[in-house]
N, C-alpha and C. Protein backbone atom coordinates (compact mmCIF):
# COMPACT_ATOMS: atom_id res chain seq x y z
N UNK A 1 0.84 -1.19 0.00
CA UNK A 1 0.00 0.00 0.00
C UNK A 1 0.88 1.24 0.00
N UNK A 2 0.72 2.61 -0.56
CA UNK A 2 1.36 3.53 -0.79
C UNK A 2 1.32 3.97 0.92
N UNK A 3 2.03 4.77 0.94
CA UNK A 3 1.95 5.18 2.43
C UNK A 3 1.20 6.29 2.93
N UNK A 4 0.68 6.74 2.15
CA UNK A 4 -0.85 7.98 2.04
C UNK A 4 -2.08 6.76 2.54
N UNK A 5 -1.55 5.83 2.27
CA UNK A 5 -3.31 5.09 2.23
C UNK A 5 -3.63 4.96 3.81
N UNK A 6 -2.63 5.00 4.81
CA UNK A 6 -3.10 4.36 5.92
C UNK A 6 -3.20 3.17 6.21
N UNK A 7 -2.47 2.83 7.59
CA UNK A 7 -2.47 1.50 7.90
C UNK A 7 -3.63 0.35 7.48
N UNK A 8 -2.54 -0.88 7.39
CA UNK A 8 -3.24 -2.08 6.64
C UNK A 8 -4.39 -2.21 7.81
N UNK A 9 -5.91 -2.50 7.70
CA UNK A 9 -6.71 -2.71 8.01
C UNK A 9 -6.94 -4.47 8.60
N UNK A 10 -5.42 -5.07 8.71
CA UNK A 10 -5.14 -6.19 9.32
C UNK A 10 -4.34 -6.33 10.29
N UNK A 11 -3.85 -5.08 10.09
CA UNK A 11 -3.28 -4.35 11.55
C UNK A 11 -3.47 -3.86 12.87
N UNK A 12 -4.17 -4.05 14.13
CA UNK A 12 -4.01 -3.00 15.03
C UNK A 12 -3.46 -1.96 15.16
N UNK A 13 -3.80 -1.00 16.26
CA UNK A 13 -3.04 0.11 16.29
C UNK A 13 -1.68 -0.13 16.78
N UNK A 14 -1.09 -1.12 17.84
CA UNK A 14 0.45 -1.37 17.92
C UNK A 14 0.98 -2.42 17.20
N UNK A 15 0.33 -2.42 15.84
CA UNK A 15 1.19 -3.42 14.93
C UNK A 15 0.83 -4.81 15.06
N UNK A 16 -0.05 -5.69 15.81
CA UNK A 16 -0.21 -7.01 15.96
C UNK A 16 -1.33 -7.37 14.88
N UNK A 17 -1.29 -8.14 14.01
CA UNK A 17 -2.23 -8.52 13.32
C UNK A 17 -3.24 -8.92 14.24
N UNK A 18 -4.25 -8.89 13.58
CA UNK A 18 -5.75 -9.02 14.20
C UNK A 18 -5.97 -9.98 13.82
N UNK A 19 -7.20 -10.46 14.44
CA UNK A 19 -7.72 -12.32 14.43
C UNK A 19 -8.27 -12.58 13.35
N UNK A 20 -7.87 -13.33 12.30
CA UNK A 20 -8.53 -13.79 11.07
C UNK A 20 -9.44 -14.39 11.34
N UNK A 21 -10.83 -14.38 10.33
CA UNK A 21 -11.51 -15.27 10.57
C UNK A 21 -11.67 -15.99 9.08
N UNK A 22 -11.32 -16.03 8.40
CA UNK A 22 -11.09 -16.75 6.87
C UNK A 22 -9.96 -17.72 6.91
N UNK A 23 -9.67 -18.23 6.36
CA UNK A 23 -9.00 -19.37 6.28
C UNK A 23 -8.47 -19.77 4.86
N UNK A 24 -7.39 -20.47 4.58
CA UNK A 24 -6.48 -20.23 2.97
C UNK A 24 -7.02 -21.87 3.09
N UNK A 25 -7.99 -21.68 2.00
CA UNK A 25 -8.63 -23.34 1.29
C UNK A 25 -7.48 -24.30 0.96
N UNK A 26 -6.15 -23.99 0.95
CA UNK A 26 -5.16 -25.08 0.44
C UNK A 26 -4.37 -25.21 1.63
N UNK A 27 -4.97 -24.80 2.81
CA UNK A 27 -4.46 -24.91 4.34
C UNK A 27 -4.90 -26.46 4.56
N UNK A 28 -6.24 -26.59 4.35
CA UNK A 28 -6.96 -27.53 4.68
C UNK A 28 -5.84 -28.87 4.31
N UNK A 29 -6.37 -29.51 5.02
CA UNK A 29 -5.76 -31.31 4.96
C UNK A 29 -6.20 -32.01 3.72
N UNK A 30 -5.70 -32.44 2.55
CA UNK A 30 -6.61 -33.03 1.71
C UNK A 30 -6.94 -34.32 1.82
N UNK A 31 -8.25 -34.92 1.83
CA UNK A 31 -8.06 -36.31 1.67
C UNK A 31 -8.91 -37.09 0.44
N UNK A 32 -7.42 -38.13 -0.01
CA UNK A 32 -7.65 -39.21 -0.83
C UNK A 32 -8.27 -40.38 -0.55
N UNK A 33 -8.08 -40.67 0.53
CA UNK A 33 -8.65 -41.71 0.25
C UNK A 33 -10.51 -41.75 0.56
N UNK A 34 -10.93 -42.81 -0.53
CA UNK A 34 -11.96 -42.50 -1.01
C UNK A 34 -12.76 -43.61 0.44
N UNK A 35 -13.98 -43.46 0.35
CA UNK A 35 -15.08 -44.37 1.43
C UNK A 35 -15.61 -44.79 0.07
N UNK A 36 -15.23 -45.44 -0.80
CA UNK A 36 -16.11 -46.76 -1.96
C UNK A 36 -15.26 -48.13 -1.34
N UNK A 37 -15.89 -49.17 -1.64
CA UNK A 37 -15.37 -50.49 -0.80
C UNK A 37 -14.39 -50.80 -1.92
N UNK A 38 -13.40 -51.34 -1.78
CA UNK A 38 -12.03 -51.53 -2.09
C UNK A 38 -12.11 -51.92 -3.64
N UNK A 39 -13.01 -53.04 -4.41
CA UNK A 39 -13.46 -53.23 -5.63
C UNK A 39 -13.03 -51.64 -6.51
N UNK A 40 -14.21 -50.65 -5.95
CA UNK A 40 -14.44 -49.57 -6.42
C UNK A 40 -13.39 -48.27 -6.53
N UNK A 41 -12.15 -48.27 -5.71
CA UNK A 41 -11.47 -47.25 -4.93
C UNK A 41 -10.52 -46.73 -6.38
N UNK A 42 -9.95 -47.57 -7.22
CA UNK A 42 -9.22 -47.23 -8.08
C UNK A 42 -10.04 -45.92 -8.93
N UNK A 43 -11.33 -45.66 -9.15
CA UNK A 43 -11.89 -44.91 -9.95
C UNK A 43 -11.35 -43.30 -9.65
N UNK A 44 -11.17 -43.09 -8.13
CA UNK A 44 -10.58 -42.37 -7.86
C UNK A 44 -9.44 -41.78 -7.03
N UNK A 45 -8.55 -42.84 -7.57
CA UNK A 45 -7.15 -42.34 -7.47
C UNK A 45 -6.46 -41.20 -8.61
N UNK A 46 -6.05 -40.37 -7.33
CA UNK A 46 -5.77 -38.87 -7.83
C UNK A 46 -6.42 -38.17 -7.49
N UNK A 47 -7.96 -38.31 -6.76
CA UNK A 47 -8.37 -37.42 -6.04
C UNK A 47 -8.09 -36.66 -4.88
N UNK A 48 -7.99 -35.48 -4.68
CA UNK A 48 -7.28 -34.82 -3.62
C UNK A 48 -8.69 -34.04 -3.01
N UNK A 49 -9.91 -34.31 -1.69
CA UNK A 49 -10.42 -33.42 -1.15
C UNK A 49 -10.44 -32.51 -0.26
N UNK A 50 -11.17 -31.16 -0.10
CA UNK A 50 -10.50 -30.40 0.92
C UNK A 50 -11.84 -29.97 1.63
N UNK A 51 -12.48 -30.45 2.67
CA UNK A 51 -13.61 -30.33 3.44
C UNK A 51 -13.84 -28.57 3.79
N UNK A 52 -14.01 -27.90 2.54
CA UNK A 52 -14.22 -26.31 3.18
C UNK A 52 -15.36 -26.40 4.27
N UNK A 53 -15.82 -26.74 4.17
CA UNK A 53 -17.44 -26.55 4.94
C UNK A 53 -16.97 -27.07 6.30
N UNK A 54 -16.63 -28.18 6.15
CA UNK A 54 -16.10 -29.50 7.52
C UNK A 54 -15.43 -28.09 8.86
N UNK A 55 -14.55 -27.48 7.62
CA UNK A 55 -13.99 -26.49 8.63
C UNK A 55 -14.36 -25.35 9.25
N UNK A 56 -15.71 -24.95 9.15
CA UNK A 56 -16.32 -23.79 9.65
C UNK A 56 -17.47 -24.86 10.14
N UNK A 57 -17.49 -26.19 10.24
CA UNK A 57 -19.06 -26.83 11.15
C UNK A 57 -20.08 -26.53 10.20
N UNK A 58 -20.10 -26.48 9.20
CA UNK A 58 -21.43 -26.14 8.35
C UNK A 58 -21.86 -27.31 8.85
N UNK A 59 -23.15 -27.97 8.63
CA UNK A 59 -24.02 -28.97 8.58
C UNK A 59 -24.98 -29.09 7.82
N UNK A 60 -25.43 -28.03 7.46
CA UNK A 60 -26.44 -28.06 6.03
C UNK A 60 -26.09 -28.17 4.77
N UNK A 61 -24.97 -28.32 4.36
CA UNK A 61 -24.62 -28.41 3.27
C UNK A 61 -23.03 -28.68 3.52
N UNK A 62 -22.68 -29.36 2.42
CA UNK A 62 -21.04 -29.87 2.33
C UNK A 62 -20.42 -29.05 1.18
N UNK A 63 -19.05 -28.33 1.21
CA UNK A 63 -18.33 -27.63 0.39
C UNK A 63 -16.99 -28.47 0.05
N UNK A 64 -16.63 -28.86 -1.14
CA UNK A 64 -15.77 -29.32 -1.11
C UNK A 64 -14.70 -28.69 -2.42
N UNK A 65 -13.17 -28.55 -1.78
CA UNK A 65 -12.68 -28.66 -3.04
C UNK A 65 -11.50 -29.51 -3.75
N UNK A 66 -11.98 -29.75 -4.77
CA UNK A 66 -11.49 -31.33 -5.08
C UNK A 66 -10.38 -30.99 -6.36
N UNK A 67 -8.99 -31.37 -6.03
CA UNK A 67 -7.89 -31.74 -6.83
C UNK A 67 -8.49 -32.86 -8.01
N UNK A 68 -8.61 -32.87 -9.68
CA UNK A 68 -8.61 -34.16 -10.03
C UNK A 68 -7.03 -34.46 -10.93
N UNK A 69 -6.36 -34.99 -10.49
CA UNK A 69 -5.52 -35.60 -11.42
C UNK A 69 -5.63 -36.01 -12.77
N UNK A 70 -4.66 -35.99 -13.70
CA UNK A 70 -4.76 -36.36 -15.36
C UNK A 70 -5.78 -38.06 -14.85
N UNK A 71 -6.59 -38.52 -15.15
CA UNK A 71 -7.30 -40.04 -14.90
C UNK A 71 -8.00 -39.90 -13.92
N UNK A 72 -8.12 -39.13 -12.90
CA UNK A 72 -9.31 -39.24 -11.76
C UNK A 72 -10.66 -38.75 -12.11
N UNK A 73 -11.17 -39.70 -11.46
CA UNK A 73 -12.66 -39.06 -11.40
C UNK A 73 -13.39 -38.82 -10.16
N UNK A 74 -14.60 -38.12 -10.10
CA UNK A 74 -14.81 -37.55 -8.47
C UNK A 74 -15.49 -38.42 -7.87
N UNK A 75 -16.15 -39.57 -8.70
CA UNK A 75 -16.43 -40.50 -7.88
C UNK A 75 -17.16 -41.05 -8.94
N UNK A 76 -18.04 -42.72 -8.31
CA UNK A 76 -18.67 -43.25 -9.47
C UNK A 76 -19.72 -42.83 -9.95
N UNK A 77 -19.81 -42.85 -11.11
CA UNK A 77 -21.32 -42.15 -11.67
C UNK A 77 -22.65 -42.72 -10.80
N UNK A 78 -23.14 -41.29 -10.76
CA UNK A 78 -24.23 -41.90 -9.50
C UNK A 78 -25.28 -40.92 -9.07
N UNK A 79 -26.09 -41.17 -8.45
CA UNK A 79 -26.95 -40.13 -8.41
C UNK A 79 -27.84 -40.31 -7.00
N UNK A 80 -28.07 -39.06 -6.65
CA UNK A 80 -29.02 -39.05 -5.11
C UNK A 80 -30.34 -39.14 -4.83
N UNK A 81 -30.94 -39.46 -3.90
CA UNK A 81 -32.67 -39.61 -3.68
C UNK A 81 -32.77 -38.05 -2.91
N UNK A 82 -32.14 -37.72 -1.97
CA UNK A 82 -32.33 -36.81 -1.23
C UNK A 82 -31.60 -35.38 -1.10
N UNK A 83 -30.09 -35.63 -1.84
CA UNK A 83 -29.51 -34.65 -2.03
C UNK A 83 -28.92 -34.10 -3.30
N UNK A 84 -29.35 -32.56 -3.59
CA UNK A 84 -28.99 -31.01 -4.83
C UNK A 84 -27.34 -31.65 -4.45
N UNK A 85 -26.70 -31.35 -5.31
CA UNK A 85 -25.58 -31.02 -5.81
C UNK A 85 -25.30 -30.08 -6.91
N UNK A 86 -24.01 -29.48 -7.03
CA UNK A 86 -23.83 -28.23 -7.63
C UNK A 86 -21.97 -28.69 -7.63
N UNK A 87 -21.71 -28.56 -8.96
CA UNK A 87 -20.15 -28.42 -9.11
C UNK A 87 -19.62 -27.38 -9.86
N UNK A 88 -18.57 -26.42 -9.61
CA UNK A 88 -18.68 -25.26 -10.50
C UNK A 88 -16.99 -25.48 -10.87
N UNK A 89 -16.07 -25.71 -12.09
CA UNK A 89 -14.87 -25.95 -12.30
C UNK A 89 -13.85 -24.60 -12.24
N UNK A 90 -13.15 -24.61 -11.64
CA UNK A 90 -12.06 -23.33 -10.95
C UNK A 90 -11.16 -23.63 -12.03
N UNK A 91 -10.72 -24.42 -12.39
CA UNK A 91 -9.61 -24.81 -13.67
C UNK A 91 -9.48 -26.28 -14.28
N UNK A 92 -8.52 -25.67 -15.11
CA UNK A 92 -8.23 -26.84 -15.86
C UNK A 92 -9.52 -27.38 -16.78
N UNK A 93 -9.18 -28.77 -17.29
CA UNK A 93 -10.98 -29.08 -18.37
C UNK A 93 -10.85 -30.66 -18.09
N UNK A 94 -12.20 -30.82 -17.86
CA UNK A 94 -13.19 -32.24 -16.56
C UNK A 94 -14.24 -32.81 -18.21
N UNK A 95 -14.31 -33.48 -18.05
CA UNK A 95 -15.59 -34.28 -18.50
C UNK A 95 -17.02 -34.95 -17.74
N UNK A 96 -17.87 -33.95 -18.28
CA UNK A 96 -19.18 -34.50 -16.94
C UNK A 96 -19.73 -35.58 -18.14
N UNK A 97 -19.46 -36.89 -17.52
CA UNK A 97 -20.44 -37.99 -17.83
C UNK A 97 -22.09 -38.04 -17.15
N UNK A 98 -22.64 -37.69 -17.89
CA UNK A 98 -24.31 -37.56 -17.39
C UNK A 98 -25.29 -38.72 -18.26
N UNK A 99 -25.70 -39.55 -17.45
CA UNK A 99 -26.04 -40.09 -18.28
C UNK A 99 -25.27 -41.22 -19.20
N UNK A 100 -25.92 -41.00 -20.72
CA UNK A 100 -24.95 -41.56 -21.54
C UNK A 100 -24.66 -40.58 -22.55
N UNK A 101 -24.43 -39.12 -21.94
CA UNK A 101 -23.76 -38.13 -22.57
C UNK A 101 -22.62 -38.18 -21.69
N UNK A 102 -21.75 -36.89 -22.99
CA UNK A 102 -20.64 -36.61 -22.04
C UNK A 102 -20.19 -34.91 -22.71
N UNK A 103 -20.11 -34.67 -21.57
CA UNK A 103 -19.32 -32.62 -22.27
C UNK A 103 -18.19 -32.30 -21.40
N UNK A 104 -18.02 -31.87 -22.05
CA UNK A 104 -16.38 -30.62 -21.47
C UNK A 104 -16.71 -29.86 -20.64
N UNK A 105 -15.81 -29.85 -19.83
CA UNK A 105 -16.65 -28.39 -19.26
C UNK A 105 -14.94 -27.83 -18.68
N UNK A 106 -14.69 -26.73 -18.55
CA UNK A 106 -13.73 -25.64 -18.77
C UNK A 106 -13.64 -25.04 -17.38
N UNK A 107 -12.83 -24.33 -16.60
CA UNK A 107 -13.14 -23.58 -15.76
C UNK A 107 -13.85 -21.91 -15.78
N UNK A 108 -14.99 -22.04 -15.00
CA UNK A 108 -15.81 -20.96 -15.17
C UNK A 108 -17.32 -21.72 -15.69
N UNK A 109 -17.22 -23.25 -16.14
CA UNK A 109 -18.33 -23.91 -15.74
C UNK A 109 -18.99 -24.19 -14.91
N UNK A 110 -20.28 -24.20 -15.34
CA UNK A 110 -20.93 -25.23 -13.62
C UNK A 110 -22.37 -26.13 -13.89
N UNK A 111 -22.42 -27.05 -12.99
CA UNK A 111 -23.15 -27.77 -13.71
C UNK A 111 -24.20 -28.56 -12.10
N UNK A 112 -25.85 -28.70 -12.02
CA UNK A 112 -26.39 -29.06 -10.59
C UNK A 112 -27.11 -30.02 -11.23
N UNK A 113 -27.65 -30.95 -10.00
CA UNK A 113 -28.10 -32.34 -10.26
C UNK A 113 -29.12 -31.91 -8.87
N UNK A 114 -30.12 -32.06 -9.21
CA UNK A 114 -31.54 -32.00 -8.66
C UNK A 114 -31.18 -33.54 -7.69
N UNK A 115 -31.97 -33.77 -6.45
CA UNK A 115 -32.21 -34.29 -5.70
C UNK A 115 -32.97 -35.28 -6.57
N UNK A 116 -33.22 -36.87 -6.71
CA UNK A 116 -34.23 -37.53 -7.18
C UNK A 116 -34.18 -37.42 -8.98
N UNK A 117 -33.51 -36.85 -9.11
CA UNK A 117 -33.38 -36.55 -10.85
C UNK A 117 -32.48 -38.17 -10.80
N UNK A 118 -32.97 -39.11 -11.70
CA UNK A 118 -32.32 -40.51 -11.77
C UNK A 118 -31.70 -40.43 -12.65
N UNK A 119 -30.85 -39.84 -12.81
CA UNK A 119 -29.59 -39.78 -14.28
C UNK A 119 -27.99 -39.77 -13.79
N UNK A 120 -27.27 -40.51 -13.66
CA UNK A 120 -26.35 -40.98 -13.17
C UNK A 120 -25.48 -39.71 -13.63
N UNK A 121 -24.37 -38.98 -12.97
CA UNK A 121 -23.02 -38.01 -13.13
C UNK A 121 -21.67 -38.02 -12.32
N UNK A 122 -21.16 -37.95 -13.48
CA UNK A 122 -19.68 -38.12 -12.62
C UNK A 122 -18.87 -37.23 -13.77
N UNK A 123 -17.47 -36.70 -12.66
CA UNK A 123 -16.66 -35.53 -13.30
C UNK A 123 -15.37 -36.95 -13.68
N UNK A 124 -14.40 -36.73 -14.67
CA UNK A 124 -13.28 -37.39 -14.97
C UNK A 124 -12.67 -36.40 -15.73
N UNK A 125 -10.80 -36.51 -15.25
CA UNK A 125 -10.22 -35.28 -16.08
C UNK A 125 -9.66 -36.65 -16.94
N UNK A 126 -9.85 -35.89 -17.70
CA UNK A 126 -9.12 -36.98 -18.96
C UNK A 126 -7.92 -35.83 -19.64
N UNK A 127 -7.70 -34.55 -19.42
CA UNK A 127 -6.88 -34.33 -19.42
C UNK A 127 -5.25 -34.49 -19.36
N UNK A 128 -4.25 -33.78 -19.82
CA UNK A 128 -3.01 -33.81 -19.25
C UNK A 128 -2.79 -33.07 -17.94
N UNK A 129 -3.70 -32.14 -17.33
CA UNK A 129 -3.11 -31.22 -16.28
C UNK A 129 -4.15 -31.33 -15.21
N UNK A 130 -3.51 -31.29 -14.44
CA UNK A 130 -4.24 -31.55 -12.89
C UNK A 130 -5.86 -30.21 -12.91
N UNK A 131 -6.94 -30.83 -12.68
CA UNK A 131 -7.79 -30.24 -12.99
C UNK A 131 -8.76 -29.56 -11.10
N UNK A 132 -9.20 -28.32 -10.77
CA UNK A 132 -9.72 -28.06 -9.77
C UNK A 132 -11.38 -27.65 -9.82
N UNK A 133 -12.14 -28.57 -9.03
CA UNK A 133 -13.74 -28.26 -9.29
C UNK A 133 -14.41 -28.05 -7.74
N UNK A 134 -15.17 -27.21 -7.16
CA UNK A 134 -16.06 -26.46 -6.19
C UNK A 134 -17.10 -27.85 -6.35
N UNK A 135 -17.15 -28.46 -5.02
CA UNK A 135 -18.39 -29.18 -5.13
C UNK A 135 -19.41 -28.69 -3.70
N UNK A 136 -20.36 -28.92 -4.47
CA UNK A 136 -21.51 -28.32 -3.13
C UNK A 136 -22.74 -29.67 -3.11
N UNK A 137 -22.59 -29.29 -1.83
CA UNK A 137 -24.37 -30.58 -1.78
C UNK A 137 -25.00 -30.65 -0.18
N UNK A 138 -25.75 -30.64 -0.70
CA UNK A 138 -26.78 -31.00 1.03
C UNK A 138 -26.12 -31.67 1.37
N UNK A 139 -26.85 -31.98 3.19
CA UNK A 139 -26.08 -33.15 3.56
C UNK A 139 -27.32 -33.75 4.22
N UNK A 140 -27.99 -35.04 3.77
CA UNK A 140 -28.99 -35.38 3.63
C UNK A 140 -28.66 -36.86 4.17
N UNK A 141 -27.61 -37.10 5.26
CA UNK A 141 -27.41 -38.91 5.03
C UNK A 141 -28.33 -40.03 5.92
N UNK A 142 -29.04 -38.82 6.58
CA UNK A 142 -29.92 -39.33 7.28
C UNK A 142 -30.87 -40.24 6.72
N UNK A 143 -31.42 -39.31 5.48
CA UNK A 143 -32.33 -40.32 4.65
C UNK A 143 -32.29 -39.88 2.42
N UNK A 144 -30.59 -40.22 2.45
CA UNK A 144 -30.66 -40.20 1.27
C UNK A 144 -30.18 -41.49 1.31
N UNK A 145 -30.08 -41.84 -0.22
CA UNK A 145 -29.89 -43.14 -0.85
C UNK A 145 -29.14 -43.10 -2.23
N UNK A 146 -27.65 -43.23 -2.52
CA UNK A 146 -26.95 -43.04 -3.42
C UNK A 146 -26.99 -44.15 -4.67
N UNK A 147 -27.61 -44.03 -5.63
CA UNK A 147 -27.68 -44.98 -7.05
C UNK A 147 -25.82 -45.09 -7.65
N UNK A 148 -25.93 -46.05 -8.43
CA UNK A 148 -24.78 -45.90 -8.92
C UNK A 148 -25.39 -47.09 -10.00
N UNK A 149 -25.57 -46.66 -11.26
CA UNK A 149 -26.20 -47.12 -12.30
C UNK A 149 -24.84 -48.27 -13.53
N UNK A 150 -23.71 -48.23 -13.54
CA UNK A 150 -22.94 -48.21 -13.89
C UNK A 150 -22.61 -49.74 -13.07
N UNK A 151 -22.62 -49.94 -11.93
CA UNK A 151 -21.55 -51.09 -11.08
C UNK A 151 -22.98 -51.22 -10.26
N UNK A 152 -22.59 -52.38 -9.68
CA UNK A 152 -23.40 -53.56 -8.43
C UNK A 152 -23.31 -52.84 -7.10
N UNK A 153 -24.03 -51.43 -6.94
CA UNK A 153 -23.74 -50.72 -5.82
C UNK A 153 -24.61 -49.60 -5.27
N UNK A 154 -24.96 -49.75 -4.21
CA UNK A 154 -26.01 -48.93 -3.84
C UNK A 154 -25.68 -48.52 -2.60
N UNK A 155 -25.82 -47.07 -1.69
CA UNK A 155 -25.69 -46.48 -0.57
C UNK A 155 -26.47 -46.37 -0.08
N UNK A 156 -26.78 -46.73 1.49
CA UNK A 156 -27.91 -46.47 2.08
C UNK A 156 -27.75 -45.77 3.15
N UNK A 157 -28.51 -45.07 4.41
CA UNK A 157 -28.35 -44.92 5.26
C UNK A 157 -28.18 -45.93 6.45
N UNK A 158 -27.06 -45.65 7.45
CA UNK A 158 -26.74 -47.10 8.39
C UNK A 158 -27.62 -47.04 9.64
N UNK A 159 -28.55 -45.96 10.03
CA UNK A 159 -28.80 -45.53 11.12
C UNK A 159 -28.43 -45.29 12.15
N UNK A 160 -27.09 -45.03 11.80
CA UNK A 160 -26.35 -44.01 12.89
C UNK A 160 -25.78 -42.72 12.81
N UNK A 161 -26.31 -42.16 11.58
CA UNK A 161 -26.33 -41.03 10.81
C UNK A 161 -25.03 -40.82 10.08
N UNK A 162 -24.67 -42.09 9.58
CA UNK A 162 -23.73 -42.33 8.42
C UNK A 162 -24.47 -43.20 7.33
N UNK A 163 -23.62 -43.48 6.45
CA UNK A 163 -23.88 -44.25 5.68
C UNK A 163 -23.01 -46.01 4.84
N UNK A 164 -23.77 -46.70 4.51
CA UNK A 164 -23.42 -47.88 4.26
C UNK A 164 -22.97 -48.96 3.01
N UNK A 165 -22.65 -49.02 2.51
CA UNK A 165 -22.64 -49.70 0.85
C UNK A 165 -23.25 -51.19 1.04
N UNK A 166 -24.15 -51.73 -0.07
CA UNK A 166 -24.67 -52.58 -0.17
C UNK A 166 -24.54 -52.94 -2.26
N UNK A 167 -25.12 -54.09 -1.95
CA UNK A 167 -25.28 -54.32 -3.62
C UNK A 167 -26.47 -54.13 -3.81
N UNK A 168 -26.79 -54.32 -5.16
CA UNK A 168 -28.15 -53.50 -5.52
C UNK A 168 -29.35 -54.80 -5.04
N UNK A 169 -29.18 -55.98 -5.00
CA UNK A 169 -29.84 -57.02 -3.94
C UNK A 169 -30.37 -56.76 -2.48
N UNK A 170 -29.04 -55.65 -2.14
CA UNK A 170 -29.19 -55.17 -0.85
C UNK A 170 -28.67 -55.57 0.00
N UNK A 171 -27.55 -56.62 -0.20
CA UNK A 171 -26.46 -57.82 0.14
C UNK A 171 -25.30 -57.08 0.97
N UNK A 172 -24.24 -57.46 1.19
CA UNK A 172 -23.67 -56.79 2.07
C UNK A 172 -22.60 -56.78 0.88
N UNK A 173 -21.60 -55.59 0.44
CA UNK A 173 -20.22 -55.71 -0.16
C UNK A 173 -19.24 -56.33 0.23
């Protein structure tokens, strides 16, 4: 700042920075490893997540931001009974498999999946360069139910306000 402007506004008056309350999103801890049962886990290797939300206690909704590597994908194509999702791409270029379409999508895209909408989506960078996407979604695990149209796999709630993997029989994985 020029020195006309007056002290940095992160400053106190004897010079001690003042208490942040924001937080640098690449502070966060990332985690890879995925909760799909071991069959499934390779789909997303290279995923890197970063629980924004986790870290301010949100509970109504989950913020995430997700590293994808050249071959990762954000998870298996799949779709919710109970919970909106919303992914908006910060960089790099993802492929949203919807369905049995598929598009590009660029950073400065974004793309939401209605609650109960039965059309299976999943992000994959098929790219060369490490790709970054904003994911948002309720957090509904009480009584949602995750499809996965693609593989022998279905999510349920465990009733302990997590959730469980089963086969689409309803069998145990």
């Amino acid at each position: 700042r020029p020195p006309s402007a007056g002290p940095c506004p992160a400053v106190d008056a004897v010079g001690a920075m003042a208490k942040r309350h924001s937080i640098r999103a690449r502070d966060i801890e990332a985690r890879t490893k995925t909760v799909y049962p071991a069959e499934f886990a390779h789909v997303t290797n290279g995923r890197a997540k970063r629980a924004l939300g986790n870290a301010f206690g949100l509970d109504q909704f989950g913020v995430n931001l997700t590293d994808l590597a050249p071959g990762a994908a954000s998870a298996l194509k799949h779709w919710h009974t109970q919970e909106d999702e919303l992914v908006y791409v910060l960089s790099g270029e993802v492929v949203l498999l919807i369905g049995d379409d598929e598009e590009i999508l660029t950073a400065g895209d974004c793309i939401g999946f209605k609650a109960g909408a039965a059309t299976g989506h999943a992000i994959i960078n098929r790219s060369g360069e490490t790709a970054t996407i904003l994911e948002v979604g309720s957090r509904r695990m009480d009584i949602d139910e995750g499809h996965y149209p693609d593989v022998d796999l279905h999510v349920i709630p465990d009733g302990k306000g997590g959730r469980r993997f089963v086969r689409k029989d309803g069998s145990e994985v």
